[in-house]
C-alpha atoms as a PDB file:
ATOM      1  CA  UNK A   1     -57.740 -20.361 -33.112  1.00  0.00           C
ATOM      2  CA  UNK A   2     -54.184 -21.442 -32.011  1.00  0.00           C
ATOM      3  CA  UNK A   3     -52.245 -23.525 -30.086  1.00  0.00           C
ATOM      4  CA  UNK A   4     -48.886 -24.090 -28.423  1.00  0.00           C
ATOM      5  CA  UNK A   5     -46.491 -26.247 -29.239  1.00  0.00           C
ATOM      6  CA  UNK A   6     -43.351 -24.984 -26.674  1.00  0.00           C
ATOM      7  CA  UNK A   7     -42.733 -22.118 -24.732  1.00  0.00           C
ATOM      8  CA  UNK A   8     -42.752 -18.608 -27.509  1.00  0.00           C
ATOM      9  CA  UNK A   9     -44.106 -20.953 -30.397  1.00  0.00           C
ATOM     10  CA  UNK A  10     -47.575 -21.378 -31.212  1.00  0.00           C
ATOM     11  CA  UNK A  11     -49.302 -23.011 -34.627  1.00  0.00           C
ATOM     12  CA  UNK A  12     -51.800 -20.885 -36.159  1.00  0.00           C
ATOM     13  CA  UNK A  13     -54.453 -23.451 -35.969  1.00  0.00           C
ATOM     14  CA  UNK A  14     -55.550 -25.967 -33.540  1.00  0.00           C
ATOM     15  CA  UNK A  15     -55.409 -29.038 -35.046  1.00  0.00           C
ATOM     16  CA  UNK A  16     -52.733 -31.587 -34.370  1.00  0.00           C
ATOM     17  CA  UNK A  17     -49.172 -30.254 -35.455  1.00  0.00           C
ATOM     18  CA  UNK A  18     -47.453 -32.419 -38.362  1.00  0.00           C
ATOM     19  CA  UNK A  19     -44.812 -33.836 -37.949  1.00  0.00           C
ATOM     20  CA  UNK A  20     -42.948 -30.549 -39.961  1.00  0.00           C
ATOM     21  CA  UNK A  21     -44.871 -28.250 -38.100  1.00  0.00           C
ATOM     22  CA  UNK A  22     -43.484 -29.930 -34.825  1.00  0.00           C
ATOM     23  CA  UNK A  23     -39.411 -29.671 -36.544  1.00  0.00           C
ATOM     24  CA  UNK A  24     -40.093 -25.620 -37.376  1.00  0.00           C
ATOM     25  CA  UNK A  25     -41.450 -25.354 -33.872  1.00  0.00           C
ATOM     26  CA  UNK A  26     -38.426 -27.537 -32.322  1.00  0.00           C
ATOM     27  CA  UNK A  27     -35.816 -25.647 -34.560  1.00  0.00           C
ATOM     28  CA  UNK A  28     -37.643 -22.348 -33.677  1.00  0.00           C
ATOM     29  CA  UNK A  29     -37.973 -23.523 -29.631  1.00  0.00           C
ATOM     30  CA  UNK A  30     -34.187 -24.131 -29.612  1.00  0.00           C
ATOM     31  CA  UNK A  31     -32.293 -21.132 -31.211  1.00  0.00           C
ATOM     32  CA  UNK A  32     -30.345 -20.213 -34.555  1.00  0.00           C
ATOM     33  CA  UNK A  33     -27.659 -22.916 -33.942  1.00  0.00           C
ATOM     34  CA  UNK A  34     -29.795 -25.758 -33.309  1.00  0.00           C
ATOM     35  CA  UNK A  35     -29.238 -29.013 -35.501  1.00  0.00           C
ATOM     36  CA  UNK A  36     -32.279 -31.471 -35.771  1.00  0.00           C
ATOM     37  CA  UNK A  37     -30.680 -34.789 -35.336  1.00  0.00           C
ATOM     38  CA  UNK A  38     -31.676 -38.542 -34.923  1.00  0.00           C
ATOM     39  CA  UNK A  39     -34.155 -40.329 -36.986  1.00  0.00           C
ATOM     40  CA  UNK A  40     -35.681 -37.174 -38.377  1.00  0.00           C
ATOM     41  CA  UNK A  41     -32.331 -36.067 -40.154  1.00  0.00           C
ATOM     42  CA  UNK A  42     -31.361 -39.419 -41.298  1.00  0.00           C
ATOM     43  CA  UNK A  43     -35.560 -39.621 -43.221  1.00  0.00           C
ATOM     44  CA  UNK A  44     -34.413 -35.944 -44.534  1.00  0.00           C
ATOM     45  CA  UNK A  45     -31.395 -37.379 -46.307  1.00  0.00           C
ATOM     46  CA  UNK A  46     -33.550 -39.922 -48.025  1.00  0.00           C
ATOM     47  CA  UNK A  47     -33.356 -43.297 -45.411  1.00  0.00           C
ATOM     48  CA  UNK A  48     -36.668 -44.925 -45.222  1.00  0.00           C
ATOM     49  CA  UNK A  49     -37.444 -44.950 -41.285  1.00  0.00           C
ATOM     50  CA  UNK A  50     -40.196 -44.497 -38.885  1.00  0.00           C
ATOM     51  CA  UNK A  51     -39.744 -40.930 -36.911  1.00  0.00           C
ATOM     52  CA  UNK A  52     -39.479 -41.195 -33.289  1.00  0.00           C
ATOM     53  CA  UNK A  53     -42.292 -39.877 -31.149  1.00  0.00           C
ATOM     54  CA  UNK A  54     -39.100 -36.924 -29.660  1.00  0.00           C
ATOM     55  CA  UNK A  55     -37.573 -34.559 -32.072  1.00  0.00           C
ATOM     56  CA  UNK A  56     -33.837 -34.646 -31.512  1.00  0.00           C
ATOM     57  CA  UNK A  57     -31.959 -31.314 -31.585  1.00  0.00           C
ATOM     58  CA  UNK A  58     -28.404 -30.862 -30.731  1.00  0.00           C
ATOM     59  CA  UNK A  59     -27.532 -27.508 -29.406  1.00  0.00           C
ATOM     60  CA  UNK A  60     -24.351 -25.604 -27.867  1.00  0.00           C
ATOM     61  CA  UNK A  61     -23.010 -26.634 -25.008  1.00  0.00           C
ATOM     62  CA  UNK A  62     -23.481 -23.122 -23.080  1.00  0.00           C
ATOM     63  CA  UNK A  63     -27.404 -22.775 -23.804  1.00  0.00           C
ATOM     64  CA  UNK A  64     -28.974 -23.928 -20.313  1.00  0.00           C
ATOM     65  CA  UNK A  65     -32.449 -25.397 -21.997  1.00  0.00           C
ATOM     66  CA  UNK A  66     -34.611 -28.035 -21.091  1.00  0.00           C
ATOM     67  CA  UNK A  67     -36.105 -30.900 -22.886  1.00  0.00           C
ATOM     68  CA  UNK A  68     -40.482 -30.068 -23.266  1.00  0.00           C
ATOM     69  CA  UNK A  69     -43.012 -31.790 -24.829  1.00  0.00           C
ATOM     70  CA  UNK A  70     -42.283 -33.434 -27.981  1.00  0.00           C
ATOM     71  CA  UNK A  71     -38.064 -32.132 -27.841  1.00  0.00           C
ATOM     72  CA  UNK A  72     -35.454 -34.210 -26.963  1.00  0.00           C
ATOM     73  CA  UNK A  73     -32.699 -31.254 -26.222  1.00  0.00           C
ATOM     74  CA  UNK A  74     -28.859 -32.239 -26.549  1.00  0.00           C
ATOM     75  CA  UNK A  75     -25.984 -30.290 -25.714  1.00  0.00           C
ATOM     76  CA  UNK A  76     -22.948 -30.791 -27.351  1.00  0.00           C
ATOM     77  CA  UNK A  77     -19.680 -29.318 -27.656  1.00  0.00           C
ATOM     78  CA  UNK A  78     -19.395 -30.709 -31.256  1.00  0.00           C
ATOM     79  CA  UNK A  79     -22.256 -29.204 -32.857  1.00  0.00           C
ATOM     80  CA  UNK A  80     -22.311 -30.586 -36.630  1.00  0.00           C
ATOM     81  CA  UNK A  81     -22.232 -28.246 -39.269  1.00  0.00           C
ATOM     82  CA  UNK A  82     -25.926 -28.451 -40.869  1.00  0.00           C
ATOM     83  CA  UNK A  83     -27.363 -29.738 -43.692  1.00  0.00           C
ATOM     84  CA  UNK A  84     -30.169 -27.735 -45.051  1.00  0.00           C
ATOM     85  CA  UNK A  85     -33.340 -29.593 -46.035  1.00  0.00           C
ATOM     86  CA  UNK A  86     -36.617 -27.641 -46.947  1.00  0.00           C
ATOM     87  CA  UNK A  87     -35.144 -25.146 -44.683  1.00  0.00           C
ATOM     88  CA  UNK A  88     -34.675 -26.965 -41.875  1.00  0.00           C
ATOM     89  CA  UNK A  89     -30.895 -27.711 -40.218  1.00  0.00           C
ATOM     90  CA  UNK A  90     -30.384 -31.418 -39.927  1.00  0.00           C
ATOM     91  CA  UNK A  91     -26.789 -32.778 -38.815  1.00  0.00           C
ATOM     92  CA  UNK A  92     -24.772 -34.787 -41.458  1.00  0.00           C
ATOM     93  CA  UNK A  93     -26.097 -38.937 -41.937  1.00  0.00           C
ATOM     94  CA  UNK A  94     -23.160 -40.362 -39.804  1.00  0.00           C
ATOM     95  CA  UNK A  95     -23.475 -37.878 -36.817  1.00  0.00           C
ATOM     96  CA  UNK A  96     -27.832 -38.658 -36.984  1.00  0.00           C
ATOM     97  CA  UNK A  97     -27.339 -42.089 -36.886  1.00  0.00           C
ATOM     98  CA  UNK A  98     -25.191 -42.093 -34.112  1.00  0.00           C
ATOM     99  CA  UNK A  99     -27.155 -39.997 -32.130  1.00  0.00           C
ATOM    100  CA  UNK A 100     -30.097 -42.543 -33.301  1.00  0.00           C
ATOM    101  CA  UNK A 101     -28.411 -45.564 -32.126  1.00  0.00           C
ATOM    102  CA  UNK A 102     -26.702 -44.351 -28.926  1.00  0.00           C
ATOM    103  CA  UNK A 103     -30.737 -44.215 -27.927  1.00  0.00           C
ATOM    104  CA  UNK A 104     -31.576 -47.612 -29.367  1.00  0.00           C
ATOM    105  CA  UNK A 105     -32.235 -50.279 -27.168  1.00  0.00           C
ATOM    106  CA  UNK A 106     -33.963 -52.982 -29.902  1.00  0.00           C
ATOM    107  CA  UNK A 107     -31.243 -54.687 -31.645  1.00  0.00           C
ATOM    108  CA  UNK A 108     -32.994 -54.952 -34.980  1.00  0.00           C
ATOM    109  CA  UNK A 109     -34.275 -51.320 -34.632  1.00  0.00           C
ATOM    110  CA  UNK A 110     -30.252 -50.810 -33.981  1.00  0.00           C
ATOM    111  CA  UNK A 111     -29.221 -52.424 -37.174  1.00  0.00           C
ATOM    112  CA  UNK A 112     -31.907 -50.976 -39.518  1.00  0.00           C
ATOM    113  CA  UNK A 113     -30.679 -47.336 -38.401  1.00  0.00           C
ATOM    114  CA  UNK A 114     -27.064 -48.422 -39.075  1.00  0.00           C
ATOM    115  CA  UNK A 115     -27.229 -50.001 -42.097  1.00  0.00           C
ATOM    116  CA  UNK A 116     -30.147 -48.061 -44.062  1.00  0.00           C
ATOM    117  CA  UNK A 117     -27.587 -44.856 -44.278  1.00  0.00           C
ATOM    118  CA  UNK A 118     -24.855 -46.990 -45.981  1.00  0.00           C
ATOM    119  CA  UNK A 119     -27.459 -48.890 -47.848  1.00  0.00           C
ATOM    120  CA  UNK A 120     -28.955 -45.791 -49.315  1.00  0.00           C
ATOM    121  CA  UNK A 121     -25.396 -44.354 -50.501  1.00  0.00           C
ATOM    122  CA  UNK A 122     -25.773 -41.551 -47.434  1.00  0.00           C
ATOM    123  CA  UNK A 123     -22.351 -42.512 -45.527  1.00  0.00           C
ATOM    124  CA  UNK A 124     -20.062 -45.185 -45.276  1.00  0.00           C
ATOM    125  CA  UNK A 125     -19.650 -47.925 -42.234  1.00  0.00           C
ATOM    126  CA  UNK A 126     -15.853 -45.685 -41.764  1.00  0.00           C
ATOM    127  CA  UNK A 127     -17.621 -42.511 -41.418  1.00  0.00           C
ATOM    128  CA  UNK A 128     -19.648 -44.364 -38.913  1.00  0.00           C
ATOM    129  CA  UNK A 129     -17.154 -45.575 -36.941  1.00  0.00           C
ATOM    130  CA  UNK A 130     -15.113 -42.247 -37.423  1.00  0.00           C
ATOM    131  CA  UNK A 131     -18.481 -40.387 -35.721  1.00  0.00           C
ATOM    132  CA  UNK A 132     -18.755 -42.970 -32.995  1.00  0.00           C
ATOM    133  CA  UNK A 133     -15.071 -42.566 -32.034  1.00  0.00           C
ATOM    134  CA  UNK A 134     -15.241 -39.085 -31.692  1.00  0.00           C
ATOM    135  CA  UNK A 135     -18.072 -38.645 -30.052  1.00  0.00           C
ATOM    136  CA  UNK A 136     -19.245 -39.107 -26.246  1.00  0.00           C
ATOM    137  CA  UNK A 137     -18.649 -42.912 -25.738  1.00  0.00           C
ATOM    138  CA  UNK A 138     -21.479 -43.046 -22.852  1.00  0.00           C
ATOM    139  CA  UNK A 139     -24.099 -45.831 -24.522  1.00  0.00           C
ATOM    140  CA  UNK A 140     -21.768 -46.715 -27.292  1.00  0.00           C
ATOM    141  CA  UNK A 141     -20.751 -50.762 -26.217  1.00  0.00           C
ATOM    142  CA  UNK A 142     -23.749 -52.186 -28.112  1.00  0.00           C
ATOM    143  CA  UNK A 143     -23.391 -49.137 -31.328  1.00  0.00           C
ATOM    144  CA  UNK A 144     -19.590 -50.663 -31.487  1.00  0.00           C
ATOM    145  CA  UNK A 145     -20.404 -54.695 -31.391  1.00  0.00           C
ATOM    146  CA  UNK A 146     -23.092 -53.767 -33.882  1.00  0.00           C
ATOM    147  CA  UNK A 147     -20.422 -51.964 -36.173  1.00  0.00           C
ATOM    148  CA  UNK A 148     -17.970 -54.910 -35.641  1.00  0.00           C
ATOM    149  CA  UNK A 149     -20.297 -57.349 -36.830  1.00  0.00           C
ATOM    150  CA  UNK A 150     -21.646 -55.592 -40.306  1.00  0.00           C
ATOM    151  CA  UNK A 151     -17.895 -55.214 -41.384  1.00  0.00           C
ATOM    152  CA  UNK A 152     -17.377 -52.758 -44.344  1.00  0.00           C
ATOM    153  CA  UNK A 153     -20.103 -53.202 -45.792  1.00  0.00           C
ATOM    154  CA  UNK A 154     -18.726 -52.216 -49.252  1.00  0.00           C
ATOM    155  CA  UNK A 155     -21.313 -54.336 -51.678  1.00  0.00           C
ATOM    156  CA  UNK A 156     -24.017 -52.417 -49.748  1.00  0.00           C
ATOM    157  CA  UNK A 157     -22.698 -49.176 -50.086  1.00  0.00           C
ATOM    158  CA  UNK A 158     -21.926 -49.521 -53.678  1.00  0.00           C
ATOM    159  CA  UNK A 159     -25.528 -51.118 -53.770  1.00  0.00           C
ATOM    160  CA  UNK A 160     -26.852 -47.911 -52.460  1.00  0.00           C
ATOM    161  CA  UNK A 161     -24.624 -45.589 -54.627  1.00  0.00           C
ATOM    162  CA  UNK A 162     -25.742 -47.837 -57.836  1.00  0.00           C
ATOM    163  CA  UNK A 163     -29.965 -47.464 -56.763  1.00  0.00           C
ATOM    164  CA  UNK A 164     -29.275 -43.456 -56.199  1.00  0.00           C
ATOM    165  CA  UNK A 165     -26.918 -42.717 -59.733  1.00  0.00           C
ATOM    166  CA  UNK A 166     -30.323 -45.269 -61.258  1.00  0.00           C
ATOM    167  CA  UNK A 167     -33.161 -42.552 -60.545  1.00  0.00           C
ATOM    168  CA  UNK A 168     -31.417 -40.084 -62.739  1.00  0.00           C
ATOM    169  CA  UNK A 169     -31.216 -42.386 -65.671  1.00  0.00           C
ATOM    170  CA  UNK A 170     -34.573 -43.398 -67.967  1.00  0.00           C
ATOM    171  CA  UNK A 171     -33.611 -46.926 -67.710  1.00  0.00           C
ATOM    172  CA  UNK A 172     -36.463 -49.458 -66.344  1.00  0.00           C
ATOM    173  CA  UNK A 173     -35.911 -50.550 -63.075  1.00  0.00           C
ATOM    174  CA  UNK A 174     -32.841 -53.154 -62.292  1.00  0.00           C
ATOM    175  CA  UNK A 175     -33.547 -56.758 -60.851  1.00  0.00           C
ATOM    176  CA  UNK A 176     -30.869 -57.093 -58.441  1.00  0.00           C
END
């Protein structure tokens, strides 16, 4: 038994696809330079969010592909260098949450993915704003008032650097 999942990939099995199975097959669907972005490379790096029911992958600007099934396709003529997790290419925290909030249209949805990456130690609110400033500015008004009212941030980053250098340490756990 088997299934497919996009055009060339099939699971050896035909059961539902987890949700790894579905970023191999994405990552597989979309070529070698392919960077999974978005919600599912912001849980890689360690922020505690719900995945999205697309895959996000960003992709070069000159591959003519189209979005199927569960694959939200991207092209982009800044293609992130990747980050490899279990080896899977993910783009960098700052450039996955943008690309997760440029989508968002719930404003507390918006804030959690803006503030769990500083709040976890993964990037700070200036590499935020350094991402969204370089990139495409199309859906961007509500990402920038959003920015403009968390400010720096700077207790939560520490916060988040403090909880990470913690889990290394045999110490109990902090009250904080």
């Amino acid at each position: 038994p088997w299934r497919r999942l996009l055009p060339g990939v099939i699971m050896l099995g035909d059961g539902e696809p987890t949700r790894r199975q579905q970023l191999r097959a994405a990552v597989h669907y979309t070529g070698p330079d392919a960077v999974v972005s978005g919600l599912d490379a912001l849980r890689a790096c360690g922020a505690p969010l719900m995945p999205s029911r697309e895959v996000q992958v960003l992709v070069p600007p000159e591959r003519r592909m189209q979005s199927r099934d569960f694959v939200s396709i991207e092209r982009t003529s800044r293609l992130p260098g990747p980050v490899l997790r279990d080896r899977l290419p993910f783009a960098p925290p700052a450039r996955a949450a943008m690309d997760a909030a440029r989508r968002e249209t719930d404003y507390d949805r918006l804030r959690r993915v803006l503030t769990l990456p500083v709040y976890y130690g993964l990037c700070t609110v200036a590499d935020l704003r350094a991402e969204l400033d370089a990139g495409n500015q199309r859906g961007s008004a509500a990402v920038r008032g959003m920015l403009r009212d968390l400010g720096s941030m700077g207790d939560t980053y520490l916060h988040g650097t403090a909880r990470e250098l913690l889990k290394s340490i045999p110490l109990p756990p902090p009250a904080w």
